[in-house]
C-alpha atoms as a PDB file:
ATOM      1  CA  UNK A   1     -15.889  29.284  66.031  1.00  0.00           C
ATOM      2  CA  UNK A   2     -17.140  25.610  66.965  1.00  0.00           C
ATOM      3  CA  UNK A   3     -15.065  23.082  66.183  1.00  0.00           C
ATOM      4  CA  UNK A   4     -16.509  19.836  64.660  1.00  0.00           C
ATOM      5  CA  UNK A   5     -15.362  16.914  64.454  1.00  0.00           C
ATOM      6  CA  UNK A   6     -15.731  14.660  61.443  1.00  0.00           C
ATOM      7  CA  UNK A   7     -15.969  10.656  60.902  1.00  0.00           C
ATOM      8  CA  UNK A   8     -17.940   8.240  58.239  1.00  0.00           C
ATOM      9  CA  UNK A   9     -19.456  11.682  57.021  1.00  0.00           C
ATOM     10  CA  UNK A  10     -21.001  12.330  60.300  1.00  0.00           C
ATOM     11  CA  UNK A  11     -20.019  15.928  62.042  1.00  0.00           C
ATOM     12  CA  UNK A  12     -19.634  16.038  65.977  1.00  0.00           C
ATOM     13  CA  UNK A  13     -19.402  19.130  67.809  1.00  0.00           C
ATOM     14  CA  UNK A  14     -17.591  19.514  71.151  1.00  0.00           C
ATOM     15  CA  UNK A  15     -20.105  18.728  73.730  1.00  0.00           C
ATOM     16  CA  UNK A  16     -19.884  15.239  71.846  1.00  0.00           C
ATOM     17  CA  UNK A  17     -16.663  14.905  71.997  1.00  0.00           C
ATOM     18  CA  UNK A  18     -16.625  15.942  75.866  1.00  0.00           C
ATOM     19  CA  UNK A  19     -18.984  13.244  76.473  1.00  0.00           C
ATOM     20  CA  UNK A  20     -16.909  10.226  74.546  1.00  0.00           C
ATOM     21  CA  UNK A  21     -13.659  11.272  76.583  1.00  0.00           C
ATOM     22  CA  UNK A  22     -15.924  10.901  79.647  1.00  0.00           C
ATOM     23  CA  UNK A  23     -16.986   7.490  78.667  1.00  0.00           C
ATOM     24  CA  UNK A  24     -13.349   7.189  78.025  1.00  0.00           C
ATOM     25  CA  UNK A  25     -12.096   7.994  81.397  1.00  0.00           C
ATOM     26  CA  UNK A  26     -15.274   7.042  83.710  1.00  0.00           C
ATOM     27  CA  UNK A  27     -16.239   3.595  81.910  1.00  0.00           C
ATOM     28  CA  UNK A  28     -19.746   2.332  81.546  1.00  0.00           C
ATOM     29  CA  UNK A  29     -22.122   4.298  83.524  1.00  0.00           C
ATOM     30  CA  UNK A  30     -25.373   2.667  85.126  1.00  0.00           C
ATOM     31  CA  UNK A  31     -28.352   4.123  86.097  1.00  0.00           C
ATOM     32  CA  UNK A  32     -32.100   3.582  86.341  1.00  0.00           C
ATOM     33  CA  UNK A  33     -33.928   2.082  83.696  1.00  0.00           C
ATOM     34  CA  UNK A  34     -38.037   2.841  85.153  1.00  0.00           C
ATOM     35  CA  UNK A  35     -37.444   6.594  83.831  1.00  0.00           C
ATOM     36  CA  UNK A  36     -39.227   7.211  80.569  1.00  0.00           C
ATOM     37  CA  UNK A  37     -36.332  10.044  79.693  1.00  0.00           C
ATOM     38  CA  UNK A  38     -33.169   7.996  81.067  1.00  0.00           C
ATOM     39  CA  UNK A  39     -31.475  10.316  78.732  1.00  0.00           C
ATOM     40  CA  UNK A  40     -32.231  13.311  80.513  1.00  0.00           C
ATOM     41  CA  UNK A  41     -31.111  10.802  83.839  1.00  0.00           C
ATOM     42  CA  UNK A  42     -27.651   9.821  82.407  1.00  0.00           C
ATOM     43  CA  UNK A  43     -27.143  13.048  81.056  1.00  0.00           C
ATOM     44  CA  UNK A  44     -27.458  14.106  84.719  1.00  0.00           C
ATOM     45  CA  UNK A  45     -25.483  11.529  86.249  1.00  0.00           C
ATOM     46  CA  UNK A  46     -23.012  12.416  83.840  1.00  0.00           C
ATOM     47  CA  UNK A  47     -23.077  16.434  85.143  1.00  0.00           C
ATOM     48  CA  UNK A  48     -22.313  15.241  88.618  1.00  0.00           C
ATOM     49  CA  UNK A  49     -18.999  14.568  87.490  1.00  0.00           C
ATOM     50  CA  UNK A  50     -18.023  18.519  86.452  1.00  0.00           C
ATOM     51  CA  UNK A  51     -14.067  18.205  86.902  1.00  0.00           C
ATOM     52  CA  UNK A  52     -14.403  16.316  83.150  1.00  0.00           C
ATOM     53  CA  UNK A  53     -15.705  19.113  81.297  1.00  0.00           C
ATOM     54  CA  UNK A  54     -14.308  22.335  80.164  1.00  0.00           C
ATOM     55  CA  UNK A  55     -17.311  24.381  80.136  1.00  0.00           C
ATOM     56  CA  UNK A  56     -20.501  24.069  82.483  1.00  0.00           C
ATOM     57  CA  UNK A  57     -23.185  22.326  80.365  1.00  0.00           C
ATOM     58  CA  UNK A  58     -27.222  21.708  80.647  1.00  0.00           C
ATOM     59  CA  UNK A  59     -28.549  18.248  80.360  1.00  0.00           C
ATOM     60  CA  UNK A  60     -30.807  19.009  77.422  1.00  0.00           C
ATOM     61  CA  UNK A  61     -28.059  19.677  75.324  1.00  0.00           C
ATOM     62  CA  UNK A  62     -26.156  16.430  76.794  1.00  0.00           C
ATOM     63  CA  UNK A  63     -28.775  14.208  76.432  1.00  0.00           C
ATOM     64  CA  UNK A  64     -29.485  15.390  72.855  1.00  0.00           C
ATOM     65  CA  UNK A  65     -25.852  14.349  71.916  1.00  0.00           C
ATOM     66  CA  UNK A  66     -26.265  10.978  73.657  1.00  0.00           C
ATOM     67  CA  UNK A  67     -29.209  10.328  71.870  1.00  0.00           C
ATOM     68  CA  UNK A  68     -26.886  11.240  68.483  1.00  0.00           C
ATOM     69  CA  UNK A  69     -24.607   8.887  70.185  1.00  0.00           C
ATOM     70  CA  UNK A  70     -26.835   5.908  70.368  1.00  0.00           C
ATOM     71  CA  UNK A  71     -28.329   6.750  66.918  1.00  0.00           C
ATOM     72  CA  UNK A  72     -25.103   6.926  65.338  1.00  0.00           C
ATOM     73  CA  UNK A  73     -23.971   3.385  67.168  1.00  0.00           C
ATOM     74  CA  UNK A  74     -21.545   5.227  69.102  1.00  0.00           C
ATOM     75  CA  UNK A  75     -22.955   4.091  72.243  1.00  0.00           C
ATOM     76  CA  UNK A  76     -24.471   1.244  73.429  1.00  0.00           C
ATOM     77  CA  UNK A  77     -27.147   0.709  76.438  1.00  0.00           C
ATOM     78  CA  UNK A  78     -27.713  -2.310  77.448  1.00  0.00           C
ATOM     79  CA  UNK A  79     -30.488  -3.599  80.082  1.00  0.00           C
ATOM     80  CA  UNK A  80     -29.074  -5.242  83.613  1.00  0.00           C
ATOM     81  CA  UNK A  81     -31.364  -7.423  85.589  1.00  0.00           C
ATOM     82  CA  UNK A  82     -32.329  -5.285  88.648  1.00  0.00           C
ATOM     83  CA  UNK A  83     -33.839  -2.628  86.020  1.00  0.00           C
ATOM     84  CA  UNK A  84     -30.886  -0.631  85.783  1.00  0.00           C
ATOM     85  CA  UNK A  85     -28.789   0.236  82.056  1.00  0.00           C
ATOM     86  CA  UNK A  86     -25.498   0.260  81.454  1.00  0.00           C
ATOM     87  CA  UNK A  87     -24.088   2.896  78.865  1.00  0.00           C
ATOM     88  CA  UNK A  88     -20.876   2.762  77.341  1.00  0.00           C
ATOM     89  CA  UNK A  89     -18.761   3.077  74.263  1.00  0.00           C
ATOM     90  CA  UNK A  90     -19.382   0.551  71.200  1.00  0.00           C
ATOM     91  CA  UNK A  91     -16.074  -0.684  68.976  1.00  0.00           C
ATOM     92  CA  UNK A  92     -17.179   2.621  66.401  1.00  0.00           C
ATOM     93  CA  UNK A  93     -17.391   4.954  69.131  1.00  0.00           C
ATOM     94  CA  UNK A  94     -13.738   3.917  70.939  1.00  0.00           C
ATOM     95  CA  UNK A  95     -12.532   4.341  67.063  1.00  0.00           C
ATOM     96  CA  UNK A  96     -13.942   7.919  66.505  1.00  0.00           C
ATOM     97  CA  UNK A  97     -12.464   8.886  70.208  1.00  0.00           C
ATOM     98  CA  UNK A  98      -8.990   7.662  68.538  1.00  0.00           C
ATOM     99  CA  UNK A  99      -9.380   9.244  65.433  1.00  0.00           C
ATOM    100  CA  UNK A 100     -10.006  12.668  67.490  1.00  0.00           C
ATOM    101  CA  UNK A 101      -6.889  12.252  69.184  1.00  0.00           C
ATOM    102  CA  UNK A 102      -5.184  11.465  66.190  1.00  0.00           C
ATOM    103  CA  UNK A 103      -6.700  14.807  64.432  1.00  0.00           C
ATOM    104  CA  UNK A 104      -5.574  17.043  67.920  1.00  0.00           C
ATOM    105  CA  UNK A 105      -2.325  15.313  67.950  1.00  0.00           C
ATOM    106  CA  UNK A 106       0.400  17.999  67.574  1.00  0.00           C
ATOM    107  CA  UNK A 107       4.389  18.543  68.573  1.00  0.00           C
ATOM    108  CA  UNK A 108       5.493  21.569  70.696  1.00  0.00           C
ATOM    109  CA  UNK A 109       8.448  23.037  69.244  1.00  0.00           C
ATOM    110  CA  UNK A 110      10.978  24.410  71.514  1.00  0.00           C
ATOM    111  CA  UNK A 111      12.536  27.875  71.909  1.00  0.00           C
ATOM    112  CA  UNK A 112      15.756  26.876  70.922  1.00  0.00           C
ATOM    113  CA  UNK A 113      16.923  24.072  68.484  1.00  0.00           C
ATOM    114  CA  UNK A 114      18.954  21.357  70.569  1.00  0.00           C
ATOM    115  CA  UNK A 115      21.431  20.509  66.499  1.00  0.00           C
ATOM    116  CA  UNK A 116      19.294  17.138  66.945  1.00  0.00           C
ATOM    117  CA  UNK A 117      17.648  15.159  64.453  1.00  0.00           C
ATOM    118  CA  UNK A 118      14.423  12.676  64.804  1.00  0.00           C
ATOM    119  CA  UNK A 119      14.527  10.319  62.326  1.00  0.00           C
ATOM    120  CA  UNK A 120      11.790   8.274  61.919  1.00  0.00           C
ATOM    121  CA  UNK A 121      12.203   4.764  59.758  1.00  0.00           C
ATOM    122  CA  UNK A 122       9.420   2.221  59.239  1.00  0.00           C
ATOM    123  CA  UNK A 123       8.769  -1.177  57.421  1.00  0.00           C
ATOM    124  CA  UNK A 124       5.216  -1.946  57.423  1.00  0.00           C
ATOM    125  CA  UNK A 125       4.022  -4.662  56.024  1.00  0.00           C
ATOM    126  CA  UNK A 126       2.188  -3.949  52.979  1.00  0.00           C
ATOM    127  CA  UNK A 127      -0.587  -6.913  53.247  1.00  0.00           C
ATOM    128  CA  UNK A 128      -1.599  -6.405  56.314  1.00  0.00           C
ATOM    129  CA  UNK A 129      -0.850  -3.115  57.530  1.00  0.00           C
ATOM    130  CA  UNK A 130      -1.348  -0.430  54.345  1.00  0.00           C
ATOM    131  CA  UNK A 131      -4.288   1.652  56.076  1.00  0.00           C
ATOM    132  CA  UNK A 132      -1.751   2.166  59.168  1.00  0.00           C
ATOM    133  CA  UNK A 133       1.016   3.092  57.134  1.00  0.00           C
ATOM    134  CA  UNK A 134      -0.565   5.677  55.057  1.00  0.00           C
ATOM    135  CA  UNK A 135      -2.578   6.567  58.586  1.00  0.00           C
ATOM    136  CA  UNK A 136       1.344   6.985  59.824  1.00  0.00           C
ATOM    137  CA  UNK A 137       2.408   8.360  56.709  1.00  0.00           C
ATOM    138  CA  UNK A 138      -0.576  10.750  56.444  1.00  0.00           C
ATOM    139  CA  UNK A 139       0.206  11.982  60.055  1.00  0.00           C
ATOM    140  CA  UNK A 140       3.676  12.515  60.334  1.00  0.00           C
ATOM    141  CA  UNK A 141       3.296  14.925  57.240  1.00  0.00           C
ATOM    142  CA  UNK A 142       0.541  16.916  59.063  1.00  0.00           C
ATOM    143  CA  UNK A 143       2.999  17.293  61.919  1.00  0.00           C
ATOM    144  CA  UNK A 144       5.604  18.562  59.813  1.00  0.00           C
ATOM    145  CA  UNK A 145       7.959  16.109  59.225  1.00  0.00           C
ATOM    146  CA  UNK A 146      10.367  16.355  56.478  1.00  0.00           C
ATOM    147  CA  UNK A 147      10.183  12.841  53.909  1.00  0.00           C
ATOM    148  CA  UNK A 148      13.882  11.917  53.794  1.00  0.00           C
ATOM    149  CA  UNK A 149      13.054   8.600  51.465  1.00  0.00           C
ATOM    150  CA  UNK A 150       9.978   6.700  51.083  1.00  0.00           C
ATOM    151  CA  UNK A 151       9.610   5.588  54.618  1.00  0.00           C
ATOM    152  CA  UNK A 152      12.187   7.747  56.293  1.00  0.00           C
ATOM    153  CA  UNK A 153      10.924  10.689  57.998  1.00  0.00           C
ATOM    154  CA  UNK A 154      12.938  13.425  59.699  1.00  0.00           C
ATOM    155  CA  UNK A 155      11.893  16.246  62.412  1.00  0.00           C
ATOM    156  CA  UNK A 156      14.235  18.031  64.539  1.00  0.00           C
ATOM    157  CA  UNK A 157      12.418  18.957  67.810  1.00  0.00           C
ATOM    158  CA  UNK A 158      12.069  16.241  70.339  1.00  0.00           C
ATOM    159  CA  UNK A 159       8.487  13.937  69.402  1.00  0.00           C
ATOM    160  CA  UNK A 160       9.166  10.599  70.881  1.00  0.00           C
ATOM    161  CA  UNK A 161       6.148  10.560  72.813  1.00  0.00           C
ATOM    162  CA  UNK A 162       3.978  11.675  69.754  1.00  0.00           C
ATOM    163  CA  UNK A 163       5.923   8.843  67.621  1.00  0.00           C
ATOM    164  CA  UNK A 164       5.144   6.130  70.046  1.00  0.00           C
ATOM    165  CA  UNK A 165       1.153   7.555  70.649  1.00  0.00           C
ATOM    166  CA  UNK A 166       0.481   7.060  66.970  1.00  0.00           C
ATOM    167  CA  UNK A 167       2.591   3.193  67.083  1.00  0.00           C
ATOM    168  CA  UNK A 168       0.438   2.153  69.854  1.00  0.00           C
ATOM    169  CA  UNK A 169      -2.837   3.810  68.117  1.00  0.00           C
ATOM    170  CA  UNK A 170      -2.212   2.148  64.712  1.00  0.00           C
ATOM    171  CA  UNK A 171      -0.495  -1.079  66.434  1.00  0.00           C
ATOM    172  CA  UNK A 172       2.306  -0.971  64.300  1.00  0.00           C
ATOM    173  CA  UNK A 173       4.792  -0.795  67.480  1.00  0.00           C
ATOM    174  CA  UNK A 174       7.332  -3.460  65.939  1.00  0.00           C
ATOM    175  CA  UNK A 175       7.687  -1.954  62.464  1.00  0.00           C
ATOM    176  CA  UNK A 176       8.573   1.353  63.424  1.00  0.00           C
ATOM    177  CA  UNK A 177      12.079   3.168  64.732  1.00  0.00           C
ATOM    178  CA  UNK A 178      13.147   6.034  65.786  1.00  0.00           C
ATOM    179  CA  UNK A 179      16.539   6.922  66.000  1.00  0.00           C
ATOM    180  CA  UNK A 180      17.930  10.375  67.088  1.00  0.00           C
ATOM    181  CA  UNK A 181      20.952  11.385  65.138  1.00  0.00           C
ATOM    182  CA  UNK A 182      23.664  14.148  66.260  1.00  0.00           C
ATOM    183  CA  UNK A 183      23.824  15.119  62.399  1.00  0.00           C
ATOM    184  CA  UNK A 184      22.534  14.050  58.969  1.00  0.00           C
ATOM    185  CA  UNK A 185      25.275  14.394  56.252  1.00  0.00           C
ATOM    186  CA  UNK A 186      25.043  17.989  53.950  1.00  0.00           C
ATOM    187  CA  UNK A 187      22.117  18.828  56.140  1.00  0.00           C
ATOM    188  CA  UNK A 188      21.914  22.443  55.008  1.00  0.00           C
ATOM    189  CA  UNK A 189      18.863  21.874  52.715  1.00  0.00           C
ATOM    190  CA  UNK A 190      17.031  20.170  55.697  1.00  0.00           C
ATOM    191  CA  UNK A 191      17.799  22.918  58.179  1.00  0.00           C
ATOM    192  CA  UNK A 192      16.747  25.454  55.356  1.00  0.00           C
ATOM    193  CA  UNK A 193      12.999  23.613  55.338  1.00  0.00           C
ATOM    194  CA  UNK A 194      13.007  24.001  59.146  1.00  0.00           C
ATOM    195  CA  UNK A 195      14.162  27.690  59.072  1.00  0.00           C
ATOM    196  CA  UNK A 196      17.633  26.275  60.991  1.00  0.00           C
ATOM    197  CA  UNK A 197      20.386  27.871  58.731  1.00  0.00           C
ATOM    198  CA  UNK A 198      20.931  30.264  62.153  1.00  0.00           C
ATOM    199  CA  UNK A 199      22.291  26.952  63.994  1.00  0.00           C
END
């Protein structure tokens, strides 16, 4: 089954979302403006560089999705002097590419439980901040972290990398803590949500 990807009520499919972590890790890509289907061209110049996509791909379909790209102001191509364009992401498109990453973002969970907890505390300022703290909020529930208080948050498999990806995302690095405790106090309720009672 496809996945799709969803933002501002538009749906992207994978081959999309290939091509925006290209832009991501290649940059703006130039090529020659004289062709009437410099689509089908960057689409092209884009398949030279295989090692960035999963699956082998035909230009039709890749131009098709840049053209979705541009129409959607995802993308931007702008004209250089020595009839040449430059493609690359718009200030939309780098914040659907984070908002994917944000949807994939998930925590492995070891084998065996290490009778740590991840407890994760945050102030955010209210005024400023609200959509990244209920982004933060939203998120660490998805991932399966257990709501201690209102912005206390506790997990027990290691996540500081996760934690500080979704900080740095939502820029709300110097609100946010994470402290790893050796025990929380009558913690048998909390190990019963994680299925830990066997610990």
């Amino acid at each position: 089954m496809k996945k799709l990807y969803q933002s501002g009520g538009q749906r992207y499919g994978e081959t999309t979302r290939e091509i925006l972590d290209y832009l991501v890790l290649a940059g703006a890509i130039t090529i020659a403006a004289t062709s009437p289907y410099f689509l089908v061209s960057l689409a092209r110049a884009i398949l030279k560089n295989k090692k960035y996509f999963k699956k082998k791909l035909e230009d039709y379909k890749i131009a098709r999705a840049l053209n979705r790209l541009k129409k959607n102001r995802l993308i931007i191509l702008r004209e250089l002097e020595n009839d040449r364009l430059v493609v690359e992401l718009t200030e939309k498109g780098k914040r659907l590419v984070r908002e994917i990453k944000v949807d994939e973002l998930s925590i492995e969970k070891p084998g065996t439980w290490d009778k740590k907890w991840r407890v994760v505390i945050f102030d955010i300022p209210d005024e400023t901040k609200r959509r990244a703290r209920d982004a933060l909020r939203d998120k660490l529930k998805n991932l399966g972290f257990y709501q201690l208080q209102k912005s206390v948050w506790a997990f027990p498999y290691p996540c500081e990398k996760e934690v500080q990806f979704l900080c740095e995302l939502f820029e709300i690095t110097p609100f946010v803590n994470l402290i790893v405790a050796e025990s929380i106090y009558n913690d048998v309720w909390l190990r019963k949500h994680f299925q830990l009672l066997s610990f």
